[in-house]
Protein backbone atom coordinates (compact mmCIF):
# COMPACT_ATOMS: atom_id res chain seq x y z
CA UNK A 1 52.92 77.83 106.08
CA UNK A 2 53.79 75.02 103.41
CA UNK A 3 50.71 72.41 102.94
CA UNK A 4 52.45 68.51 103.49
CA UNK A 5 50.24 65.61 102.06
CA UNK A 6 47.91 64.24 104.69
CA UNK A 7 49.39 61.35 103.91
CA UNK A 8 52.90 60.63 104.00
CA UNK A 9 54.70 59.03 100.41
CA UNK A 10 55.21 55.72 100.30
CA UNK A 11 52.84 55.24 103.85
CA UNK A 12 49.62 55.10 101.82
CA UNK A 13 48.20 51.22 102.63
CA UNK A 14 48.59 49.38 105.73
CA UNK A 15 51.97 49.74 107.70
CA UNK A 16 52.91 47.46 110.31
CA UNK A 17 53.70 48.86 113.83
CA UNK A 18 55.64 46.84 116.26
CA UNK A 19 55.91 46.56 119.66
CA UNK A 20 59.35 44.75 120.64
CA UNK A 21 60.68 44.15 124.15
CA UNK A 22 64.24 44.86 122.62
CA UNK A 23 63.87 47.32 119.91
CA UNK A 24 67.05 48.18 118.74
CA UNK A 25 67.65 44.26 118.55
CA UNK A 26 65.13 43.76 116.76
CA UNK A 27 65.84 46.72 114.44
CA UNK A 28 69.16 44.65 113.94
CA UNK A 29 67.43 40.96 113.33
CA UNK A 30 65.25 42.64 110.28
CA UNK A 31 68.15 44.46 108.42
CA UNK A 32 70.24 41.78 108.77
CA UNK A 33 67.84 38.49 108.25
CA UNK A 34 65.13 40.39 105.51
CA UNK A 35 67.36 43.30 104.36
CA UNK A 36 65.59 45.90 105.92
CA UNK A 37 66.57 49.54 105.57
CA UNK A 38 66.60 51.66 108.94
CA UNK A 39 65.07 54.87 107.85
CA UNK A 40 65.07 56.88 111.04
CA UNK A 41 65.00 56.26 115.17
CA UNK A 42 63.54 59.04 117.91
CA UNK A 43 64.82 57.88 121.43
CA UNK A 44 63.09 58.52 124.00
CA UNK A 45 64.56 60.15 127.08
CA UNK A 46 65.10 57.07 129.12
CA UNK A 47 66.98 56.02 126.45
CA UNK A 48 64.51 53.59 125.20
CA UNK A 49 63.52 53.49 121.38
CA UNK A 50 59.69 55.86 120.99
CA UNK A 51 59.95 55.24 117.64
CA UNK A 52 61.44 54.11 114.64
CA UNK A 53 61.03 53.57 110.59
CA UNK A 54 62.44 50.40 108.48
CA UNK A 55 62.31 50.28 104.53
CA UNK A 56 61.00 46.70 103.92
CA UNK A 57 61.17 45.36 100.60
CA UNK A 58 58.75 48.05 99.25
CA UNK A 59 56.62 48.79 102.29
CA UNK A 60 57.61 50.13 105.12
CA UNK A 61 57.72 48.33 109.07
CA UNK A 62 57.56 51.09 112.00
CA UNK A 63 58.81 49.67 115.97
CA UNK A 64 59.55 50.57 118.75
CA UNK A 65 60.57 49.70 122.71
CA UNK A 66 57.85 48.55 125.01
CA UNK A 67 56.43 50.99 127.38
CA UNK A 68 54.07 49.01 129.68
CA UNK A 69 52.63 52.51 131.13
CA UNK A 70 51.02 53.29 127.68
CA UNK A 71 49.76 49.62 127.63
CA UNK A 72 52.11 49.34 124.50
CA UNK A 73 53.67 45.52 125.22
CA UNK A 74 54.85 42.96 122.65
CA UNK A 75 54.09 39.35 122.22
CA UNK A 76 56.39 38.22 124.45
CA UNK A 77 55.69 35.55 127.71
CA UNK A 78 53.55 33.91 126.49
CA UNK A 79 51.47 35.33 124.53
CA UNK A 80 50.72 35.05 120.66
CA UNK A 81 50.85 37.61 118.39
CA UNK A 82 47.49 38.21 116.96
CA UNK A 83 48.91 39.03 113.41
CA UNK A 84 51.46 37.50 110.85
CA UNK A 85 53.61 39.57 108.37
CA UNK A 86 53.87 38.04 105.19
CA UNK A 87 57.44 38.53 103.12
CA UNK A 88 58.33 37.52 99.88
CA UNK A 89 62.29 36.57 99.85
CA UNK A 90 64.61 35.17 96.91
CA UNK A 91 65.11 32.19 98.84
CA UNK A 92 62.71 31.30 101.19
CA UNK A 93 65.11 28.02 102.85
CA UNK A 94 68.02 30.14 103.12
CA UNK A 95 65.92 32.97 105.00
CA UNK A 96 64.49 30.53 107.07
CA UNK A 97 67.59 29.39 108.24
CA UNK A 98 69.33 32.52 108.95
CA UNK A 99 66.72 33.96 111.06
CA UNK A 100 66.92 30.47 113.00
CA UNK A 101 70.52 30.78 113.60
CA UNK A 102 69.92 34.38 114.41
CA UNK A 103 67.38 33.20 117.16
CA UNK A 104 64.00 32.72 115.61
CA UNK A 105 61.81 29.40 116.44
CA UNK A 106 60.68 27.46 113.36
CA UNK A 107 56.89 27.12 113.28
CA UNK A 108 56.55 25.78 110.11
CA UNK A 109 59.35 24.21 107.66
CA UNK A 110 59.22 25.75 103.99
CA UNK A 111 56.77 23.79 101.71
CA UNK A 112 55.58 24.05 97.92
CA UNK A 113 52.17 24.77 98.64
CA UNK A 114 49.42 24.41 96.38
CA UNK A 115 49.26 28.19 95.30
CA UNK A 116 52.43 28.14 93.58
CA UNK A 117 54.76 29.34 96.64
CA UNK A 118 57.03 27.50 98.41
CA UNK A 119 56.17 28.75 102.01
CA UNK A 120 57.04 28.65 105.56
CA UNK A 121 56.64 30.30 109.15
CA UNK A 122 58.48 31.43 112.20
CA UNK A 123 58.19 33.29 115.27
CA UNK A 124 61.36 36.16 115.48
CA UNK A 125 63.36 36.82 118.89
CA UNK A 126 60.94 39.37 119.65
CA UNK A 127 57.96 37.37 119.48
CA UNK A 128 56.30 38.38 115.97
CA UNK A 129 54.72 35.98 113.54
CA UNK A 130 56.56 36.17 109.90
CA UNK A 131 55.34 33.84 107.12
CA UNK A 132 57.92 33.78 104.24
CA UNK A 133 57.41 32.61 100.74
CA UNK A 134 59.26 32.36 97.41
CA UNK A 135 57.07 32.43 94.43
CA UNK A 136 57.56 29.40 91.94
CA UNK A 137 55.00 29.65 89.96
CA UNK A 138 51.82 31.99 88.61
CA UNK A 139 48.18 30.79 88.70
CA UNK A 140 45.50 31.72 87.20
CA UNK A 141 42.15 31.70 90.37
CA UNK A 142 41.05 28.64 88.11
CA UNK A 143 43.86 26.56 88.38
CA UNK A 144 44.28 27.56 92.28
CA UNK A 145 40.80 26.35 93.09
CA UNK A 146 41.27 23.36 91.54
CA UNK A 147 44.63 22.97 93.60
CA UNK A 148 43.16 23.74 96.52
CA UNK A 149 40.39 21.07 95.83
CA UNK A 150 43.19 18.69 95.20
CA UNK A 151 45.30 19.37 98.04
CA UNK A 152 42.30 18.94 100.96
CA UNK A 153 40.83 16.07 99.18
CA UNK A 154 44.62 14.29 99.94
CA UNK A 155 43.89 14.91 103.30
């Protein structure tokens, strides 16, 4: 028998897993708004998606459909997802506005921020929390602190 890694390349930090109540929309909403890479999709036999790898940037995002009898449901109704994924994008505006004309919901408009990104949010079709930056500028933890300081003072 040929030994495999435990651990999978590529899949050795954190990898999101998403629940979606359309998956193969959603699927089509990452490749097209973050250039996402579909890897590989297992249907299940109702024809709903079980599973299914993206190529994101250089991590990886796994989905798939919801299947309320394994309690597996997505954000959706409601509800708030309980996590953000962060993505840094060439141009943080123009993502922004395609995945609003694609059908995500603005949460917050992009900003410079104080720790050299320019920065926003949104919520996707499917109910997932994405924070998007573009990075302007490096810092060194000094000159962030004192940014920071700066920044809450003004408020």
């Amino acid at each position: 028998m040929t030994q495999v890694p435990a651990i999978p390349t590529g899949l050795a930090g954190p990898t999101p897993y998403l629940i979606c109540r359309d998956a193969d929309a959603a699927i089509g909403f990452y490749c097209r708004i973050f250039g996402a890479t579909e890897l590989m999709r297992l249907p299940g036999p109702d024809g709903k998606l079980m599973h299914a790898m993206l190529k994101l940037a250089e991590g990886h995002l796994m989905l798939a459909d919801e299947c309320p009898a394994m309690g597996a449901l997505g954000p959706q109704g409601g509800d708030t997802a309980a996590v953000t994924l962060h993505l840094y994008v060439a141009d943080v505006d123009a993502t922004l506005a395609a995945a609003v004309a694609a059908g995500a919901k603005l949460t917050m408009p992009a900003t410079d921020m104080f720790w050299g990104d320019r920065y926003g949010r949104l919520e996707d079709p499917f109910g997932h929390q994405w924070s998007l930056a573009t990075h302007l500028r490096d810092m060194t933890a000094d000159e962030m602190q004192l940014a920071a300081r700066s920044a809450f003072s003004a408020n």
